[in-house]
C-alpha atoms as a PDB file:
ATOM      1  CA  UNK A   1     -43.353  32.476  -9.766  1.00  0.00           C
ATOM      2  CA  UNK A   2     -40.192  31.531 -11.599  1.00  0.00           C
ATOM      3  CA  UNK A   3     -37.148  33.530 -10.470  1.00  0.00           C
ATOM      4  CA  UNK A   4     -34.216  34.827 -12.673  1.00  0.00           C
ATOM      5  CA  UNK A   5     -30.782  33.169 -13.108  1.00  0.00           C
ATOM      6  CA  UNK A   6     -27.613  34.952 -12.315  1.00  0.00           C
ATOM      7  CA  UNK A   7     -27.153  34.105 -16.101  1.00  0.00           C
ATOM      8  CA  UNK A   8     -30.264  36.486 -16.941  1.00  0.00           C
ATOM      9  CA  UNK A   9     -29.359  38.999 -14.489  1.00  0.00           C
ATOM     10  CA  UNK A  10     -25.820  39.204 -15.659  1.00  0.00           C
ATOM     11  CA  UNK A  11     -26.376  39.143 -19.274  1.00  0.00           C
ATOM     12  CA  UNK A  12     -29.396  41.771 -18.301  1.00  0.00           C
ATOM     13  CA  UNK A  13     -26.872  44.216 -16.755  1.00  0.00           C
ATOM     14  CA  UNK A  14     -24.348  43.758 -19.355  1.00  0.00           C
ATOM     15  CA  UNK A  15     -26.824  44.772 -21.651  1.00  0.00           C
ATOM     16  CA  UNK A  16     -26.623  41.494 -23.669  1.00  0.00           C
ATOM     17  CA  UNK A  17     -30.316  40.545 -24.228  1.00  0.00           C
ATOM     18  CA  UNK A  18     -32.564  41.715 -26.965  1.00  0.00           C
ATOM     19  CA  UNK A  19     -35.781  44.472 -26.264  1.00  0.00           C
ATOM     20  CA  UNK A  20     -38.181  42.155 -26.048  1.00  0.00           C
ATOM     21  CA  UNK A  21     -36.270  39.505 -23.152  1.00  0.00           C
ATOM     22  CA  UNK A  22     -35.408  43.087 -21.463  1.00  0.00           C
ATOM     23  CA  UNK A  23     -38.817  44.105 -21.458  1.00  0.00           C
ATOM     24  CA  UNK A  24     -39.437  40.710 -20.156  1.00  0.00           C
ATOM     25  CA  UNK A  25     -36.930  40.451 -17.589  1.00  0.00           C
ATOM     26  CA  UNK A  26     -37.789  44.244 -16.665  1.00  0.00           C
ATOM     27  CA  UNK A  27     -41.464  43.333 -15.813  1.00  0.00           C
ATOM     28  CA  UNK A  28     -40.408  40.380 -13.859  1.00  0.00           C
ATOM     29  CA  UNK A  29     -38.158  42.677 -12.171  1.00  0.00           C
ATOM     30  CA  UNK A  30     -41.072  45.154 -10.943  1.00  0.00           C
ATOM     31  CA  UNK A  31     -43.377  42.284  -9.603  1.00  0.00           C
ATOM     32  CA  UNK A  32     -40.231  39.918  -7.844  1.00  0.00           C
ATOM     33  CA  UNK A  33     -38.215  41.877  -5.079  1.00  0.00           C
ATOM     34  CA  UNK A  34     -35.927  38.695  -4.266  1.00  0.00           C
ATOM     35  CA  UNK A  35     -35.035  39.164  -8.313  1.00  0.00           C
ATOM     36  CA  UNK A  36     -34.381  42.963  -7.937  1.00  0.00           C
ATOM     37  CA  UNK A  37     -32.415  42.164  -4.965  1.00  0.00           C
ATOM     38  CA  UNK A  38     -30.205  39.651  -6.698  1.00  0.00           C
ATOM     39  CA  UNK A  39     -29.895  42.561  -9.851  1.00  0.00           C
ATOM     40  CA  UNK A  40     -28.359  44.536  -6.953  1.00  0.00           C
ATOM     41  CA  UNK A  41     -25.960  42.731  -5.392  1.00  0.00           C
ATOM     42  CA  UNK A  42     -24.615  41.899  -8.434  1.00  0.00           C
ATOM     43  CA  UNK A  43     -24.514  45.835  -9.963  1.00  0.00           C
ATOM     44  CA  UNK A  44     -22.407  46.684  -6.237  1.00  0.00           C
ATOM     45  CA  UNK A  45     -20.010  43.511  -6.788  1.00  0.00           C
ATOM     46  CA  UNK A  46     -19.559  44.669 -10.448  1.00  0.00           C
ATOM     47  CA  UNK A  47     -18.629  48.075  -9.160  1.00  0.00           C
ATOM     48  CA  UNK A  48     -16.345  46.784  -6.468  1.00  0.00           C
ATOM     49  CA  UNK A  49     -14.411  44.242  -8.817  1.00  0.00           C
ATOM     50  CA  UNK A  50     -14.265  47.758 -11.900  1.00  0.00           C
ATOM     51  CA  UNK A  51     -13.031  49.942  -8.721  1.00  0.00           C
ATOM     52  CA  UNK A  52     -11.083  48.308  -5.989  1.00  0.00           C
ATOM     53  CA  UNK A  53     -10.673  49.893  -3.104  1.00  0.00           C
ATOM     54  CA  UNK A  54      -7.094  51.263  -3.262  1.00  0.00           C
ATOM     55  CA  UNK A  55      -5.329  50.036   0.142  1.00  0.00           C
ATOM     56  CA  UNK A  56      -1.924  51.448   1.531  1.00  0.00           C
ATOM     57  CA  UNK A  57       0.258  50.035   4.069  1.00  0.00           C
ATOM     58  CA  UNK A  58       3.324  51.266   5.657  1.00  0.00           C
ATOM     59  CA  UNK A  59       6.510  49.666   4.840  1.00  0.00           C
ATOM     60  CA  UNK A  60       6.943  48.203   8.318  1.00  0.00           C
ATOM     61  CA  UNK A  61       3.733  46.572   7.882  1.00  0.00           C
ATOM     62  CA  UNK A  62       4.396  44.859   4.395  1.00  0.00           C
ATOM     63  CA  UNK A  63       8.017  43.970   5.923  1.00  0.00           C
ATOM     64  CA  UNK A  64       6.659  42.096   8.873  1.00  0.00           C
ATOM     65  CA  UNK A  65       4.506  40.514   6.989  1.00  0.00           C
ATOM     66  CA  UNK A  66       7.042  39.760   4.034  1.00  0.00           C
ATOM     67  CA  UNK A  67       9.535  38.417   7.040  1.00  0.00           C
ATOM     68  CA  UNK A  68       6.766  36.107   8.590  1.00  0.00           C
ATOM     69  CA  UNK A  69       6.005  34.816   4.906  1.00  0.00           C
ATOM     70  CA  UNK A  70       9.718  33.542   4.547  1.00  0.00           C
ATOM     71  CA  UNK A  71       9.635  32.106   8.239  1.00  0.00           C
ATOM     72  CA  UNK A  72       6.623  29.991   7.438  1.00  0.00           C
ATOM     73  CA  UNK A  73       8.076  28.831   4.290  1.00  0.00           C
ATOM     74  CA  UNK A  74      11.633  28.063   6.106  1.00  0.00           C
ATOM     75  CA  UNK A  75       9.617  26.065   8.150  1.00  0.00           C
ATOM     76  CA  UNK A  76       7.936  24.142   5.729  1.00  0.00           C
ATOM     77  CA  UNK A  77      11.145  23.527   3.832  1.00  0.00           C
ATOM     78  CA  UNK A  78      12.750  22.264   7.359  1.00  0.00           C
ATOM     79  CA  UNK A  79      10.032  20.058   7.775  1.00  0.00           C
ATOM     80  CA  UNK A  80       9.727  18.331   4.287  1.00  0.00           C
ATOM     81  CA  UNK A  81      13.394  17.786   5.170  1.00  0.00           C
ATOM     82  CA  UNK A  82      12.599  16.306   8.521  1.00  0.00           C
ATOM     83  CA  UNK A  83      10.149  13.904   6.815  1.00  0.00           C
ATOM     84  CA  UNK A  84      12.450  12.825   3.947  1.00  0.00           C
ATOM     85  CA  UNK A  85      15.055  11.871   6.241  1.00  0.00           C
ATOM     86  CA  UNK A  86      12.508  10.220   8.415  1.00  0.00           C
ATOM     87  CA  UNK A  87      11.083   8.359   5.307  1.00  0.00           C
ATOM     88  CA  UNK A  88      14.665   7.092   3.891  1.00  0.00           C
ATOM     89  CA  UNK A  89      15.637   5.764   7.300  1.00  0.00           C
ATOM     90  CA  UNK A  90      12.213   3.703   7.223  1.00  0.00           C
ATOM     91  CA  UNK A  91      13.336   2.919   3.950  1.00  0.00           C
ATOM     92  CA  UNK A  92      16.472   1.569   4.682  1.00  0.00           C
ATOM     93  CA  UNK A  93      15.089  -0.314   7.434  1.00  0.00           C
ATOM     94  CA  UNK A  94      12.896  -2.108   5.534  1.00  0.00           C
ATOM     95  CA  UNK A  95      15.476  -2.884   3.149  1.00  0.00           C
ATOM     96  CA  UNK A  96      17.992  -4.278   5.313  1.00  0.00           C
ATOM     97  CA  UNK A  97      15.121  -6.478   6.844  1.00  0.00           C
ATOM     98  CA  UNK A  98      14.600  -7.767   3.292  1.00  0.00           C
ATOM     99  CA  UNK A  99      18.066  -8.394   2.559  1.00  0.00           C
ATOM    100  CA  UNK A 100      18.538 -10.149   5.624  1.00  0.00           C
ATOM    101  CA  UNK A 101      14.993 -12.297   5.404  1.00  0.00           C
ATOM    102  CA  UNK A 102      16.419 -12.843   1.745  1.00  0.00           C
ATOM    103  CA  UNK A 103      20.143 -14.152   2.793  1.00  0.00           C
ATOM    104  CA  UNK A 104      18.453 -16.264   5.572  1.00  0.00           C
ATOM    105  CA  UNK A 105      16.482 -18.215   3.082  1.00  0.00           C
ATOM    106  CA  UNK A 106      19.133 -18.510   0.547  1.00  0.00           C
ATOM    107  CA  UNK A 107      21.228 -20.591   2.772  1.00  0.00           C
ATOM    108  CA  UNK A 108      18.386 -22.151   4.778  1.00  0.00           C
ATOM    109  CA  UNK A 109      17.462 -23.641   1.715  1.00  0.00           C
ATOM    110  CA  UNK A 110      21.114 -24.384   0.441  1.00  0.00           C
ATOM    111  CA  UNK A 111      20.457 -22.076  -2.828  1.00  0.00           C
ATOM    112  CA  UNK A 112      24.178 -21.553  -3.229  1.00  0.00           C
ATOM    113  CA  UNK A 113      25.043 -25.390  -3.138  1.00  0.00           C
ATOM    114  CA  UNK A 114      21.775 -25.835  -5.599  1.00  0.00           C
ATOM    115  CA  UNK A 115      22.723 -23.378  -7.951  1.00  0.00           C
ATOM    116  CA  UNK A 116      25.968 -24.598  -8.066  1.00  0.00           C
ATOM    117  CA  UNK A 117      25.141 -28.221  -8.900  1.00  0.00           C
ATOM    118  CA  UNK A 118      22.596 -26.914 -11.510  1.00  0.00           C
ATOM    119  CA  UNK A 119      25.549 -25.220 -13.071  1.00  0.00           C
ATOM    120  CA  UNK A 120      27.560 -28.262 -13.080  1.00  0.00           C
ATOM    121  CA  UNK A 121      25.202 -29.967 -14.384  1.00  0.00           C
ATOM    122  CA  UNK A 122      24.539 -27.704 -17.566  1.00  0.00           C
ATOM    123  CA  UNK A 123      28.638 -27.464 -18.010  1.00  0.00           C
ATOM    124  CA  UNK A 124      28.522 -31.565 -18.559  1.00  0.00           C
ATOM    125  CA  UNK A 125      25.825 -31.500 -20.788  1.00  0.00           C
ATOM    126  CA  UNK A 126      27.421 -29.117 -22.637  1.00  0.00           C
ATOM    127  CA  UNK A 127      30.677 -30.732 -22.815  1.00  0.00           C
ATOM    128  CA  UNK A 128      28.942 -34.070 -23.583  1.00  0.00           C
ATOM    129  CA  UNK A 129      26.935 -32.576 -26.272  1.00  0.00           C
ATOM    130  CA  UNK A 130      29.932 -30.908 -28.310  1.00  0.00           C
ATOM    131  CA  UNK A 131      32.115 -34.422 -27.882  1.00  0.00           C
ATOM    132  CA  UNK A 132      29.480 -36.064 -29.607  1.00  0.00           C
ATOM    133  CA  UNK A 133      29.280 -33.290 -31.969  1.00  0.00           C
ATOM    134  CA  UNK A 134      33.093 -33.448 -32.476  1.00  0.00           C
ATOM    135  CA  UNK A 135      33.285 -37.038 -32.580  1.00  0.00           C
ATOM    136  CA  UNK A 136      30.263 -36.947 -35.198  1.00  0.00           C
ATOM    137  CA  UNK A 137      29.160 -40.652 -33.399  1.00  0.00           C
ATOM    138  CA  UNK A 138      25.822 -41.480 -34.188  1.00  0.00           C
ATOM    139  CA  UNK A 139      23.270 -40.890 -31.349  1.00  0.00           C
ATOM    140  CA  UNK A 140      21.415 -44.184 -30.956  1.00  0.00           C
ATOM    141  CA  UNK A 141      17.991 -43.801 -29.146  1.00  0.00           C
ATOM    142  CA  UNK A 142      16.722 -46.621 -27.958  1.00  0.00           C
ATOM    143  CA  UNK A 143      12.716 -46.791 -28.698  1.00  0.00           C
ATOM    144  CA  UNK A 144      10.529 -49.103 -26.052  1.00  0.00           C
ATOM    145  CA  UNK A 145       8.637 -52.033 -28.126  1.00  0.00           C
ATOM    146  CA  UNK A 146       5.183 -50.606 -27.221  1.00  0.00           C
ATOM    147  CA  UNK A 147       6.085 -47.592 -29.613  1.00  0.00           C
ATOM    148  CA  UNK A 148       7.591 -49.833 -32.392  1.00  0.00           C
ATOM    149  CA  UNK A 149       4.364 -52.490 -32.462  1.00  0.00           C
ATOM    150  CA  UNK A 150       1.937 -49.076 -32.340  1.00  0.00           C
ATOM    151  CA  UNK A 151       3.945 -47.685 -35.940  1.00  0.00           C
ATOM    152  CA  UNK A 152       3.215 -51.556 -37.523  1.00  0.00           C
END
């Protein structure tokens, strides 16, 4: 035998199917006790969620607890903080290795002196180039014979 679906059931209690799939359901009902068990359970959890229960607490009671809601979340706060700071100083650590991994190379390597003649090197080109330019001289290029015989 086929049981119900909460689906079923609920739309059953809510009075959402039509006669004949409540007649249905309804027989099915009378012949499965595990399905009129679930129809139940779910009539006393629809009453408890339409009523609630209504609860009072002394003031003490909802203070202490108020007070040991702040106290947790003061600790958490102090904690995050704890872990920041504990973060940004690995942070830093591993940034000041870098840098200093990073100025070790530079110099092992004589970057500085590199970069230096590379510059020097551009500012003569440059200052070649624009004499030429200023002097308008015609740029001769010499071309090897191998190219000139392949153009014949």
């Amino acid at each position: 035998m086929k049981h119900l679906t909460s689906e079923q059931l609920l739309s059953y209690q809510q009075n959402k199917l039509s006669k004949k799939e409540s007649l249905m359901l309804e027989q099915h009902l009378n012949e499965c006790s595990s399905c009129e068990a679930e129809l139940e359970l779910l009539k006393e959890l629809q009453e408890e969620w339409m009523n609630p229960p209504d609860y009072h607490f002394s003031d003490d009671f909802v203070n202490e607890i108020m007070k040991q809601t702040e106290l947790i979340e003061i600790k958490e706060q102090v904690n995050e903080m704890k872990s920041n700071n504990h973060n940004s100083k690995k942070v830093r650590f591993i940034h000041l290795v870098l840098a200093a991994a990073a100025t070790f190379l530079f110099f092992q390597f004589q970057l500085a002196e590199r970069i230096s003649n590379s510059n020097r090197q551009v500012v003569q080109t440059i200052d070649q180039t624009s004499s030429l330019i200023e002097k308008s001289e015609k740029i001769t290029i010499s071309i090897p014979k191998i190219l000139k015989e392949n153009k014949k």
